[in-house]
Protein backbone atom coordinates (compact mmCIF):
# COMPACT_ATOMS: atom_id res chain seq x y z
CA UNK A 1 -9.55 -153.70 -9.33
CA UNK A 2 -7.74 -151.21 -11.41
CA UNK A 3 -4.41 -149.58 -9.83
CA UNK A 4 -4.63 -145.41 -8.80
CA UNK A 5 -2.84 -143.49 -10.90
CA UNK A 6 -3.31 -139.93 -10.38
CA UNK A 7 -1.78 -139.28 -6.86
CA UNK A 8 2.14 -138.32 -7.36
CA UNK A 9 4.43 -141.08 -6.08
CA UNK A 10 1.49 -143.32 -5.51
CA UNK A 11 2.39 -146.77 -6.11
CA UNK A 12 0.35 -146.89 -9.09
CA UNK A 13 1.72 -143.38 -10.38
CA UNK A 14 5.67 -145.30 -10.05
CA UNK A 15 4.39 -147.84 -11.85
CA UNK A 16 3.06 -146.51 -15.14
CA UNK A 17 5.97 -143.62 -14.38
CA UNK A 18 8.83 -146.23 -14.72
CA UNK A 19 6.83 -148.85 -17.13
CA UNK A 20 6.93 -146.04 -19.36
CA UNK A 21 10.26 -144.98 -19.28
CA UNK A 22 11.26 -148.81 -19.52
CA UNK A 23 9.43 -149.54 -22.68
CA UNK A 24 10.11 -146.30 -24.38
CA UNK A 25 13.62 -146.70 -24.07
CA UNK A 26 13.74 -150.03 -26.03
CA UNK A 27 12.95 -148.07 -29.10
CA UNK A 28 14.95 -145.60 -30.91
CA UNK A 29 14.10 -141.54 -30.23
CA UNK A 30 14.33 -138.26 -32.56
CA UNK A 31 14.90 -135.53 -31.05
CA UNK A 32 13.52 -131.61 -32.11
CA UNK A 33 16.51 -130.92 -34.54
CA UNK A 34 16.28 -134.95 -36.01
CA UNK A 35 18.70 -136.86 -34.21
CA UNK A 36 18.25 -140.23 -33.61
CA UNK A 37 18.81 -141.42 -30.39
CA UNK A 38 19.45 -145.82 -30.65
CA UNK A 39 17.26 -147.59 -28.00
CA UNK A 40 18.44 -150.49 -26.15
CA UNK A 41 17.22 -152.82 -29.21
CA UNK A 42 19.62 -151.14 -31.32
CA UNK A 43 22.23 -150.94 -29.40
CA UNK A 44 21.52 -155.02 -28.41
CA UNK A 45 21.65 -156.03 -32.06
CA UNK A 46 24.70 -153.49 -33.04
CA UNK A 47 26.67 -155.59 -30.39
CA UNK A 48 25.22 -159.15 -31.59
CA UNK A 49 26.62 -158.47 -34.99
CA UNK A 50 22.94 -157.69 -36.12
CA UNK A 51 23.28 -154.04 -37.68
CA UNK A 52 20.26 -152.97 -40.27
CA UNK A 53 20.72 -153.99 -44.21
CA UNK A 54 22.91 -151.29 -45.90
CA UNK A 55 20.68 -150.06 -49.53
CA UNK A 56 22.76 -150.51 -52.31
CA UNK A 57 21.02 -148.43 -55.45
CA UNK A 58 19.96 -150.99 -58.15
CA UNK A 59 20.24 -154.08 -55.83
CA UNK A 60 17.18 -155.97 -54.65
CA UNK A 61 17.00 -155.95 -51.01
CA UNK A 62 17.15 -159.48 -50.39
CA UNK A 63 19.33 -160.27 -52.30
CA UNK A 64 21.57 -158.09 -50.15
CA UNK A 65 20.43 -159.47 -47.33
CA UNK A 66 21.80 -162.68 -48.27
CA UNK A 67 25.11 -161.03 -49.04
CA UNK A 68 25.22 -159.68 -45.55
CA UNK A 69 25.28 -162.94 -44.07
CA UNK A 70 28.80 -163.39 -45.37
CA UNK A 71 30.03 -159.86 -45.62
CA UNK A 72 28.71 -159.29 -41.56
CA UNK A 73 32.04 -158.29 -39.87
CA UNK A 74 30.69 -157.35 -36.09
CA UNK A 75 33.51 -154.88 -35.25
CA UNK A 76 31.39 -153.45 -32.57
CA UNK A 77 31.45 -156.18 -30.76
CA UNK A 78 35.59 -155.64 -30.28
CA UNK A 79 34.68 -152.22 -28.90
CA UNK A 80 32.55 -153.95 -26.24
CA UNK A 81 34.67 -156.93 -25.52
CA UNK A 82 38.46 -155.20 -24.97
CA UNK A 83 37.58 -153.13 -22.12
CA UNK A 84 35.21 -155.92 -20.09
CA UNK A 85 37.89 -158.69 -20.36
CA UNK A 86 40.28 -156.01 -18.44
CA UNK A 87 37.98 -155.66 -15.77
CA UNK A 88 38.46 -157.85 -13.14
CA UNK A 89 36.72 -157.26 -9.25
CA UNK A 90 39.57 -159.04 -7.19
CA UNK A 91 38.27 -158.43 -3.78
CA UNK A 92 36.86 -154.58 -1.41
CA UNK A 93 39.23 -153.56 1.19
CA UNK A 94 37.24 -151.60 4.20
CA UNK A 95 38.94 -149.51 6.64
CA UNK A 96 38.62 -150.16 9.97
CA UNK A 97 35.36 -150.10 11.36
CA UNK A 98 33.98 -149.09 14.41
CA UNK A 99 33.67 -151.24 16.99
CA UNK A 100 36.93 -153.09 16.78
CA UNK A 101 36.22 -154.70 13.53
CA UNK A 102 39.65 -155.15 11.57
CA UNK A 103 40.15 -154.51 7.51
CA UNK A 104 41.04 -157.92 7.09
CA UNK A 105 37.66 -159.09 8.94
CA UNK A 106 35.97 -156.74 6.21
CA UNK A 107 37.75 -158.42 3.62
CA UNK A 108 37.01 -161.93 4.17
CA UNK A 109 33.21 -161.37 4.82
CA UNK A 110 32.64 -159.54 1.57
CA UNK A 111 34.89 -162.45 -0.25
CA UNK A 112 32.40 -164.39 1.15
CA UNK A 113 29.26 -162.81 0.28
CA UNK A 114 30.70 -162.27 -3.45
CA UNK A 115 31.89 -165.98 -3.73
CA UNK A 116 28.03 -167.19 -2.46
CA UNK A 117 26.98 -165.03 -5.11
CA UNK A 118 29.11 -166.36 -8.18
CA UNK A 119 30.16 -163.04 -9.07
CA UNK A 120 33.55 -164.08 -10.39
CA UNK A 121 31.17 -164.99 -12.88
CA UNK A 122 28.13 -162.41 -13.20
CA UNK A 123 30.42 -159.43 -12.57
CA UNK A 124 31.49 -159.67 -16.14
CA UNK A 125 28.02 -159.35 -17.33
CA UNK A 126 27.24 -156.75 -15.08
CA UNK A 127 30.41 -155.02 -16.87
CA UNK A 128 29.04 -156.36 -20.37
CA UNK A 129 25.87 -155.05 -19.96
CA UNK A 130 26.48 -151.57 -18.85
CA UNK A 131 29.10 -150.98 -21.89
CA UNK A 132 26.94 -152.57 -24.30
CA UNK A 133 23.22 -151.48 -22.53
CA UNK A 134 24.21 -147.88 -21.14
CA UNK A 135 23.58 -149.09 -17.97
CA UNK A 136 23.57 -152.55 -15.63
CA UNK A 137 22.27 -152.96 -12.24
CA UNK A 138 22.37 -155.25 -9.49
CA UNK A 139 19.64 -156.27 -6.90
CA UNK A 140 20.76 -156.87 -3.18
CA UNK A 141 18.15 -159.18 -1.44
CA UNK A 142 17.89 -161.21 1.11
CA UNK A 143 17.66 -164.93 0.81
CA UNK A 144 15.80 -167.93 2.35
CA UNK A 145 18.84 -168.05 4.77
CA UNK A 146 19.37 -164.78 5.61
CA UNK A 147 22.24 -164.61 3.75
CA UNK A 148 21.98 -161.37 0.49
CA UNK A 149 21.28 -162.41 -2.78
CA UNK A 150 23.24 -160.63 -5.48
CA UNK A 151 21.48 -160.83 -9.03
CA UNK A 152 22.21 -158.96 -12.15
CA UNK A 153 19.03 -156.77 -13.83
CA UNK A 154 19.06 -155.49 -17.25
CA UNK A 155 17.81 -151.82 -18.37
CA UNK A 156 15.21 -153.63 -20.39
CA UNK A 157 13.53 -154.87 -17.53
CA UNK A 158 14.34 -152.59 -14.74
CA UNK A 159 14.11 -148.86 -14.49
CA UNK A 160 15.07 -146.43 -11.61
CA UNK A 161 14.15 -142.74 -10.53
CA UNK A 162 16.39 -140.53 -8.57
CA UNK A 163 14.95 -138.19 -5.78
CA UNK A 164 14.55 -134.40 -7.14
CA UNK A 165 17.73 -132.61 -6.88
CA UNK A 166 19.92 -135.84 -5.55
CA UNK A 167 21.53 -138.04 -8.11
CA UNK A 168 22.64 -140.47 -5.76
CA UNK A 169 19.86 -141.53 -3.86
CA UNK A 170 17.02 -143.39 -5.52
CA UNK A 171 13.47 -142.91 -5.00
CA UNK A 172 11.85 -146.02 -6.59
CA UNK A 173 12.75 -148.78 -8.57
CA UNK A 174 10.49 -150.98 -11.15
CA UNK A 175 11.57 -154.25 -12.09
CA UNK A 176 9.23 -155.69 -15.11
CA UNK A 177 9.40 -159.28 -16.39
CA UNK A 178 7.65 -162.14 -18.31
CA UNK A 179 6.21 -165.02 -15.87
CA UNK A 180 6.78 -168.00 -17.84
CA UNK A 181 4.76 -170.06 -15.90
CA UNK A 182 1.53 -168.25 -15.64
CA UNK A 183 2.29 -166.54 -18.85
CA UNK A 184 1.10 -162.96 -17.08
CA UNK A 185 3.37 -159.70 -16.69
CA UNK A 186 5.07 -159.16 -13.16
CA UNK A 187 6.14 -156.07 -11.75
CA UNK A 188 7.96 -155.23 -8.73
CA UNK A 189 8.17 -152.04 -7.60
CA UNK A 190 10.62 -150.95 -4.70
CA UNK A 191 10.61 -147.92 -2.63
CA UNK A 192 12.24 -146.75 0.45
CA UNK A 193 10.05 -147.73 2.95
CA UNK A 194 7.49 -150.30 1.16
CA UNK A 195 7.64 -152.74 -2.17
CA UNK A 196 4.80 -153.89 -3.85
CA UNK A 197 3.69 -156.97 -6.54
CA UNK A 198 1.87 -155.89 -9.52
CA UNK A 199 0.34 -158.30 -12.06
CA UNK A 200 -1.05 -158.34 -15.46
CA UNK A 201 -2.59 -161.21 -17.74
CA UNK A 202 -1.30 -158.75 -20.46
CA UNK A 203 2.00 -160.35 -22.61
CA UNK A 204 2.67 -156.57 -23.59
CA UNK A 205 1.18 -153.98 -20.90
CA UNK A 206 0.93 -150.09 -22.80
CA UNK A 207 1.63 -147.14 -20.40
CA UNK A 208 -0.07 -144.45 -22.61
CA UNK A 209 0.51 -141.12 -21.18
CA UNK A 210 -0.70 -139.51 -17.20
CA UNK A 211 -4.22 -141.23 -16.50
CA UNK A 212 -5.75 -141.49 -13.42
CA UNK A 213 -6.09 -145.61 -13.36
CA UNK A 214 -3.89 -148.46 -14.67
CA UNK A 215 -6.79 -151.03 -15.71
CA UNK A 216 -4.82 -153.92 -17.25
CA UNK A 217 -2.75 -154.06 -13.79
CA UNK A 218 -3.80 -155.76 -10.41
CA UNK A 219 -2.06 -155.84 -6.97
CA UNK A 220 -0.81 -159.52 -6.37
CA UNK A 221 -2.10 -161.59 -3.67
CA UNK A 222 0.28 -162.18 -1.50
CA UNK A 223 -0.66 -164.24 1.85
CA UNK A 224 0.07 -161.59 4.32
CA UNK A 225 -0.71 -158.57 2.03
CA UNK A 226 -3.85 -158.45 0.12
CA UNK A 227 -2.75 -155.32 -1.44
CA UNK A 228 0.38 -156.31 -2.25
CA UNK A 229 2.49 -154.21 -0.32
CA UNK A 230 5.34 -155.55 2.50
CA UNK A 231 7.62 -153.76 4.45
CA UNK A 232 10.99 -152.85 2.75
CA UNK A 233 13.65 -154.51 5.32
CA UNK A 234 16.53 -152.02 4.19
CA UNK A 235 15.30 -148.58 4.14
CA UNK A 236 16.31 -148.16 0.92
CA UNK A 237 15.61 -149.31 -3.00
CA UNK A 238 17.72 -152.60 -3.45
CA UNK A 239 18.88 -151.47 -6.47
CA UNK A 240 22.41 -150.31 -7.28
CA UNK A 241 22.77 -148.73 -11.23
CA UNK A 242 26.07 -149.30 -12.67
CA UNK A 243 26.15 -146.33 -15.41
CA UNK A 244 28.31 -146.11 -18.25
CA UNK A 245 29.96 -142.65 -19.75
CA UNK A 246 27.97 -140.85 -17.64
CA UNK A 247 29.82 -137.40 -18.49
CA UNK A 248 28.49 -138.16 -22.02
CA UNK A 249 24.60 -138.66 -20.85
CA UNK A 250 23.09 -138.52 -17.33
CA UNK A 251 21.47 -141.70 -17.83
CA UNK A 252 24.19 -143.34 -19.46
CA UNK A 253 26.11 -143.62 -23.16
CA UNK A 254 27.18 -146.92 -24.74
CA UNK A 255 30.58 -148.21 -25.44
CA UNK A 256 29.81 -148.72 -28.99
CA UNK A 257 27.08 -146.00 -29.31
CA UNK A 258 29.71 -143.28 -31.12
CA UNK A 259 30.66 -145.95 -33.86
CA UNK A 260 27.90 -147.28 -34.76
CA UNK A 261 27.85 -145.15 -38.29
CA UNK A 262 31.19 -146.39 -38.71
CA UNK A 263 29.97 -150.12 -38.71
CA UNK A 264 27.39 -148.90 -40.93
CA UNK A 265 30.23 -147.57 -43.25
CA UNK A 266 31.65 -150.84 -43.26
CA UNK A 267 29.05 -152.96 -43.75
CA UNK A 268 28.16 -150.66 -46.78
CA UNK A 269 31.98 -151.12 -48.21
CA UNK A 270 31.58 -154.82 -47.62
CA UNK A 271 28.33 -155.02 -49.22
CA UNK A 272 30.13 -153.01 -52.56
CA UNK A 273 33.14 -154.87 -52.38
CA UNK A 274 30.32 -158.37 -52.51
CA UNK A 275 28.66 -156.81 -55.52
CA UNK A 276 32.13 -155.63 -57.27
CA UNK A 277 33.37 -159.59 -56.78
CA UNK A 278 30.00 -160.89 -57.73
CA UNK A 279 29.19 -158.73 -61.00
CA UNK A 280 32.37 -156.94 -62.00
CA UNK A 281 35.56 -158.87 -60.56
CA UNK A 282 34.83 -161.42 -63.38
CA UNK A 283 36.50 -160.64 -66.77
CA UNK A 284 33.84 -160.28 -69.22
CA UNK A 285 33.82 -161.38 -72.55
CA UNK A 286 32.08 -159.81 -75.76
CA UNK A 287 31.83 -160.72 -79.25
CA UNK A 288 31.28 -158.09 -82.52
CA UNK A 289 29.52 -159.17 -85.71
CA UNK A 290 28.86 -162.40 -84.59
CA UNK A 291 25.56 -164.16 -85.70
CA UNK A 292 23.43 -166.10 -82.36
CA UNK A 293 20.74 -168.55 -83.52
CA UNK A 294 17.55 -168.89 -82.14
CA UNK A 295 16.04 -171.89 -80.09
CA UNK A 296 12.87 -172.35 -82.64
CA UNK A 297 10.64 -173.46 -79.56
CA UNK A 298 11.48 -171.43 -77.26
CA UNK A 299 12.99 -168.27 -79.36
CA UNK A 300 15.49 -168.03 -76.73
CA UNK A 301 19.38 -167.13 -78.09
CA UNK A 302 21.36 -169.60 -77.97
CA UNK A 303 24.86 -168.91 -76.87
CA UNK A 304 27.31 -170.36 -79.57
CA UNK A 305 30.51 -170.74 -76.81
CA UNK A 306 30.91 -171.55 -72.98
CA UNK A 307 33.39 -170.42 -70.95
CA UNK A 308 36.19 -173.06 -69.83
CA UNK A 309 39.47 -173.21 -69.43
CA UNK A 310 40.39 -176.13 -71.88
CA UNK A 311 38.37 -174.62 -74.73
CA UNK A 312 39.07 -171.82 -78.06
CA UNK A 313 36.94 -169.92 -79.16
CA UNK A 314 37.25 -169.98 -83.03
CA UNK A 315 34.74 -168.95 -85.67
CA UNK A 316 34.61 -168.88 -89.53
CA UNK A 317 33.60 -165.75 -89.80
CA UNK A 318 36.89 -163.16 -90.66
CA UNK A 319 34.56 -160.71 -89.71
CA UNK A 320 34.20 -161.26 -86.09
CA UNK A 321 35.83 -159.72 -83.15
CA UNK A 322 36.41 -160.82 -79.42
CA UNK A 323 37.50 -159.22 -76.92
CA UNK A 324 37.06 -158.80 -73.15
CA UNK A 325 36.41 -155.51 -70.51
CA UNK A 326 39.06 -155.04 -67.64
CA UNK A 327 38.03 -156.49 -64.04
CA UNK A 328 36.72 -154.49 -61.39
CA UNK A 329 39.49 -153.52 -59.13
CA UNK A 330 38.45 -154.22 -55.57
CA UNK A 331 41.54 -152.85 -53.98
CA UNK A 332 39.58 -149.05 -53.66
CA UNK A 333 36.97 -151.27 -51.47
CA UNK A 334 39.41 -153.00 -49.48
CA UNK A 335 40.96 -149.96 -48.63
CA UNK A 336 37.47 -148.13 -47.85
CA UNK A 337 37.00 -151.17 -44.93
CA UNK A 338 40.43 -150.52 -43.39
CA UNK A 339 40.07 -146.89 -43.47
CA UNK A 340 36.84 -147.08 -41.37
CA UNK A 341 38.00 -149.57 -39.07
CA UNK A 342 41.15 -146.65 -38.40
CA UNK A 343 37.97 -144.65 -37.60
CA UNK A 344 36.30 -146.98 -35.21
CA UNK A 345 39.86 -147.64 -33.48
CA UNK A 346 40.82 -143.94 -32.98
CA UNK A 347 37.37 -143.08 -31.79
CA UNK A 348 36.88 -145.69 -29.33
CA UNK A 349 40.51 -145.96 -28.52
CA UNK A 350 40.76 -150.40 -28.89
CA UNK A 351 44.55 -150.79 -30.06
CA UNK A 352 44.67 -151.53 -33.82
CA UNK A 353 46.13 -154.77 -33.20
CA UNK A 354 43.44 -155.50 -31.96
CA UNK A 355 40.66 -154.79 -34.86
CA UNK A 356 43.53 -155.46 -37.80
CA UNK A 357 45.07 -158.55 -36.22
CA UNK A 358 48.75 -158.27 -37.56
CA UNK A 359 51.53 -157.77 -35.52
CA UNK A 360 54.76 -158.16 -37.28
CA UNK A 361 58.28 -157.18 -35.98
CA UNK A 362 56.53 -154.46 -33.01
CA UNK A 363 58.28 -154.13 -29.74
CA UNK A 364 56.77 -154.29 -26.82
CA UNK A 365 56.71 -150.78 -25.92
CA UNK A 366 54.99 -150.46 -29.19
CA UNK A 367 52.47 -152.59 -27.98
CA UNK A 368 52.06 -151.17 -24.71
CA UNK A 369 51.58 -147.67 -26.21
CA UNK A 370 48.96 -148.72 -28.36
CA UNK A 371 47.03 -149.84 -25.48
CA UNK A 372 47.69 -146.77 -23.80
CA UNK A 373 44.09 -145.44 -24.58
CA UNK A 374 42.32 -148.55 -24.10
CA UNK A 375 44.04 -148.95 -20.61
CA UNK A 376 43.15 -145.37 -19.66
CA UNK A 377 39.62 -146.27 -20.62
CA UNK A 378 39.05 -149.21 -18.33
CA UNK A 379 40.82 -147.21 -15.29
CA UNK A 380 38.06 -144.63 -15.60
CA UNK A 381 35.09 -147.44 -15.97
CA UNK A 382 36.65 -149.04 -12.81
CA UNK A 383 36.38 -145.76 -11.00
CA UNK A 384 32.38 -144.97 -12.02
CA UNK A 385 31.82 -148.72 -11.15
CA UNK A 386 33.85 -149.03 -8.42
CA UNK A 387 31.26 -146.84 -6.19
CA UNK A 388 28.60 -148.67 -7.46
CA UNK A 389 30.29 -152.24 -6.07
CA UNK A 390 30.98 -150.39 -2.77
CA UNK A 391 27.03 -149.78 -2.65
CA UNK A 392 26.21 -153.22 -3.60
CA UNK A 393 28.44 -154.56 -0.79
CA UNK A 394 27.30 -151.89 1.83
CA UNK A 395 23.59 -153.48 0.90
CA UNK A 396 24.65 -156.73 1.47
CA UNK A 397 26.36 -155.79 4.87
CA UNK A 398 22.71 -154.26 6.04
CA UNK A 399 21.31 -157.88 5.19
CA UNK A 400 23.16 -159.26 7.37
CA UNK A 401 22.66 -156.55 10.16
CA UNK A 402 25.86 -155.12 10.41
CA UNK A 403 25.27 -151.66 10.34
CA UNK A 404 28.72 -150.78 10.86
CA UNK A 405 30.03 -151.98 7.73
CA UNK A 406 26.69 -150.75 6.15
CA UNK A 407 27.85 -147.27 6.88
CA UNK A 408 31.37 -147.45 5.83
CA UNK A 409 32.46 -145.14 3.17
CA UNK A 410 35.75 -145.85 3.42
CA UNK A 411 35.22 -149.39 1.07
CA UNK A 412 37.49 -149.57 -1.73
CA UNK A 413 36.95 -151.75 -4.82
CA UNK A 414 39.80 -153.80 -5.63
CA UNK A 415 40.51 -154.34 -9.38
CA UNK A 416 42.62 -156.19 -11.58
CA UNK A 417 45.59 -154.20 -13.57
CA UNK A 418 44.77 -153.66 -16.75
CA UNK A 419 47.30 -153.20 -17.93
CA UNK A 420 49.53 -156.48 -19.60
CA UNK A 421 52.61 -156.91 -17.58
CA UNK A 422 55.14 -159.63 -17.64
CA UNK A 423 56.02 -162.25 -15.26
CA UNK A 424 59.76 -160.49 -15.00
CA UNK A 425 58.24 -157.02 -14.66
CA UNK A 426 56.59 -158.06 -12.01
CA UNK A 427 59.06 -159.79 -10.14
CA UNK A 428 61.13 -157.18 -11.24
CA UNK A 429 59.06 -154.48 -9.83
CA UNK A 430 58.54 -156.29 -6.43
CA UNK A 431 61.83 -156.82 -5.49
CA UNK A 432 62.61 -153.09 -5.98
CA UNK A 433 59.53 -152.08 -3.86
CA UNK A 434 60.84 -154.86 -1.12
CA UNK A 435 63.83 -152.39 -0.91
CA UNK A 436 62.32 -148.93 -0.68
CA UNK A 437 60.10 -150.76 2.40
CA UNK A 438 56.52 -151.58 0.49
CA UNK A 439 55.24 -153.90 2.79
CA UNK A 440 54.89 -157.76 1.49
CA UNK A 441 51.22 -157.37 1.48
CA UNK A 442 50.98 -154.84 -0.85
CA UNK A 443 54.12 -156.47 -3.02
CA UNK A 444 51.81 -159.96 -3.33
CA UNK A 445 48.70 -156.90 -4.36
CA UNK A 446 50.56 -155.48 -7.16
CA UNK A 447 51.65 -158.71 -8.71
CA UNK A 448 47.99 -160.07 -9.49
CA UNK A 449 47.19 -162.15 -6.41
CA UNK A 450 44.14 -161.89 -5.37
CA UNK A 451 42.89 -161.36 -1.69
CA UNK A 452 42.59 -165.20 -1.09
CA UNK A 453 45.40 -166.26 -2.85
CA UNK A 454 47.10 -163.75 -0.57
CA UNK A 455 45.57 -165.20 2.52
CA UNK A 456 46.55 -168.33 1.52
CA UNK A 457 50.14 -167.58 1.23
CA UNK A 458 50.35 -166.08 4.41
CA UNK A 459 49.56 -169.10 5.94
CA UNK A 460 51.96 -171.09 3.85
CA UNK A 461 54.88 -168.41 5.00
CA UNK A 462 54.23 -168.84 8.27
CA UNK A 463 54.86 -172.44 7.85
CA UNK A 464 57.58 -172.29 6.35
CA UNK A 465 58.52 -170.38 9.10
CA UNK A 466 57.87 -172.53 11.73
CA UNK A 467 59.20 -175.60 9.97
CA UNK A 468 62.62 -173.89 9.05
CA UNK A 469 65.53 -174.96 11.09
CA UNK A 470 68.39 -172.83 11.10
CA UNK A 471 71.70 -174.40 9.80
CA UNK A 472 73.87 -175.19 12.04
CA UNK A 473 77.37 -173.91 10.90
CA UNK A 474 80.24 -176.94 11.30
CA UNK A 475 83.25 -174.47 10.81
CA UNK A 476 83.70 -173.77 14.69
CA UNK A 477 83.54 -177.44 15.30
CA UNK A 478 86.08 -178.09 12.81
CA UNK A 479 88.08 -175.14 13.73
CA UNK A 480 88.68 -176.43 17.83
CA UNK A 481 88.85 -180.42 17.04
CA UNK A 482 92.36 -178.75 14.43
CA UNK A 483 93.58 -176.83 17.57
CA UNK A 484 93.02 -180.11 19.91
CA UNK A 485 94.65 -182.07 17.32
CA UNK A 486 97.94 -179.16 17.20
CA UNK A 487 98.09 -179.19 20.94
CA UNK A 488 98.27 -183.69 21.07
CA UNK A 489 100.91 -183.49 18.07
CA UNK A 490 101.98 -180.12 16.18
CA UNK A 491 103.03 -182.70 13.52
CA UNK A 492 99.95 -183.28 12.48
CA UNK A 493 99.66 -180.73 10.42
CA UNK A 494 102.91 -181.73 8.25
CA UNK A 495 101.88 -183.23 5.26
CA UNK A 496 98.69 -180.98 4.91
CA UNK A 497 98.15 -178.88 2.29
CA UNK A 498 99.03 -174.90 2.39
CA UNK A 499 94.84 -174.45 2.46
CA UNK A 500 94.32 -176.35 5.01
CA UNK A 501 97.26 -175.83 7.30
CA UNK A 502 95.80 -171.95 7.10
CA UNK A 503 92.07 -173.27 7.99
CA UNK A 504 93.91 -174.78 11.16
């Protein structure tokens, strides 16, 4: 039975309203004035190290393309990479809730909940595939235990809608996926108050503009729901976007997306510099006046001399001239590449070092100003993605029924510095915040540890604690048995030396 389409915010209007938008987006868009806008496939092969064959003018095409697979440099890929291996989740700190319940409480049951999860883990491609994808999202559900299920969703498969006027709240959400097993197309579609299964024998469903039915789609058969609709348990659409450089684009703006005609730059300079070593680096050699025979089957010229090392070239013939053209200098190439990659590092601020890979005699605080940019990067992805984490964990927290913690908006996201520190500057720094009265907690916090390694050495101190004896100080004892030993014979203390007749 074919799925209504015409009634606004019908389930079968969300559907082809959110398939659309999902499929649409995989493909690149021009805009009125000509712009190209990359789509997700793009952007996906940009970061693989997949960018489109440069044209080089009197070149055949494949033969290029067999250039490019040794001249491929994926610098893109650097642009992605340096921010996500800086950003670290170490734990979510939660004030104190009401009821009684105590920060640390908060602490250890979201620990939990990410640990069950493996988000040590999947965090990073959440991270990965919001710089790289424009956007990442995670689905809170809740498992055959009880317990939520945290899973990471790609923009290719899932698309979200925010309520009119209210970019924080979502409306509906469409997850849309292959079914490997049956070989059909699933869809999932989440709102508010009810979800609903979708199903198509279609490998590659088409959402063609506003019509009134969707006839390649059927509600699944569920055991309990003929229609395919169930009761949404959390009131809300499980899914929480992670959005990248949203100040750039609303719906989000790729790490890599503002370089990506730099990489094309390079890949064309590469591509030259290939062609320059292939055709032109080469001395060539030319001969005036000189007679070639003629292979009398073929009628093909024969060449009379072979290039080699161990041979002269030598010829009767006074008349007869050799010579040789100049080699192509392929410095003006090499310095095309590292000009662009200058480009690519100053616009998406990753520290030269990084891209040229030569340090030689730089200082430290060399180093740690060229990272300057890059480290003031991730702090502002860690604050956009923070809230998002904060969501995911409130979600979670309304699995489990505690609607306190659900409601708490005073979570905080705790991150890994960024920024590279030493072991001494560390110490260092800890020891002068243990005298201006920084609690210990907080010292053990800005060193690295993370919330269990923390908890963990709490326990250990107060062990230590309890197993320390105080030393028991022998110099009183000492001090009486020399004025006992005065009082039975003063002339005990003839003979002693000027150090110890003092002690006495």
């Amino acid at each position: 039975m074919p799925i209504d389409a015409s009634q606004v915010e019908s389930p079968g209007w969300w559907l082809q309203r959110l398939g659309k938008q999902l499929l649409d987006e995989r493909d690149d868009s021009r805009d009125s004035d000509g712009e190209v806008t990359p789509g997700l496939d793009t952007l996906k092969n940009y970061a693989e190290g997949k960018p489109p064959l440069p044209t080089v003018p009197g070149v055949d095409p494949r033969e290029v393309a067999e250039w490019m697979k040794d001249a491929r440099t994926n610098w893109t890929s650097l642009v992605v990479d340096s921010p996500v291996e800086r950003m670290g989740v170490d734990g979510f700190r939660f004030g104190k809730a009401k009821g009684g319940k105590s920060a640390k409480t908060a602490d250890e049951d979201a620990n939990r909940i990410w640990q069950e999860n493996s988000m040590d883990a999947d965090s990073d491609l959440v991270h990965y595939g919001a710089l790289s994808q424009r956007r990442a999202f995670v689905l809170v559900e809740e498992g055959d235990d009880g317990r939520p299920v945290l899973t990471h969703e790609t923009p290719r498969q899932v698309a979200v809608e925010h309520e009119q006027g209210n970019r924080r709240r979502l409306a509906a959400g469409l997850k849309m996926w292959r079914d490997d097993w049956t070989g059909n197309t699933r869809a999932t579609l989440w709102t508010p108050g009810t979800i609903y299964d979708f199903t198509t024998k279609s490998d590659r469903p088409l959402f063609s503009g506003r019509v009134a039915s969707l006839r390649q789609w059927e509600a699944l058969q569920l055991p309990n729901s003929p229609d395919g609709s169930r009761a949404n348990p959390l009131g809300a659409v499980p899914l929480v976007p992670f959005i990248n450089r949203r100040n750039r684009r609303p719906e989000g703006f790729a790490e890599h997306e503002d370089v990506l005609s730099v990489q094309n730059r390079i890949n064309l300079s590469l591509i030259n510099l290939i062609a320059a070593m292939k055709y032109g680096a080469f001395r060539q050699r030319w001969a005036a006046g000189l007679e070639v025979d003629e292979d009398p089957v073929t009628g093909a010229k024969i060449t009379p001399f072979q290039l080699d090392i161990r041979k002269l070239w030598t010829t009767a013939d006074a008349e007869v001239k050799f010579g040789e053209f100049a080699a192509t200098d392929l410095m003006p190439y090499v310095r095309a590449v590292e000009a662009a990659v200058q480009d690519l590092a100053a616009i998406s601020r990753t520290p030269p070092h990084y891209l040229i890979g030569a340090v030689v005699n730089v200082s430290g605080d060399a180093l740690k100003a060229a990272e300057t940019g890059l480290v003031a990067k991730v702090r502002d992805r860690q604050r956009n993605f923070g809230e998002s984490w904060e969501a995911v964990m409130r979600l979670a927290f309304r699995v489990l029924g505690d609607e306190q913690r659900a409601t708490a908006y005073d979570a905080e996201t705790v991150w890994r510095d960024p920024e590279s520190r030493s072991i001494s500057e560390l110490a260092d720094a800890a020891v002068k915040k243990a005298s201006a009265g920084v609690p210990w907690r907080q010292r053990m916090e800005d060193m690295g540890y993370t919330p269990a390694e923390i908890a963990r050495m709490e326990v250990d101190r107060a062990a230590d604690a309890l197993n320390a004896t105080p030393a028991t100080d022998p110099q009183p004892a000492s001090l009486q048995a020399a004025r006992d030993a005065k009082q039975r014979d003063p002339r005990t203390v003839i003979g002693r030396s000027s150090g110890d007749a003092n002690a006495a």
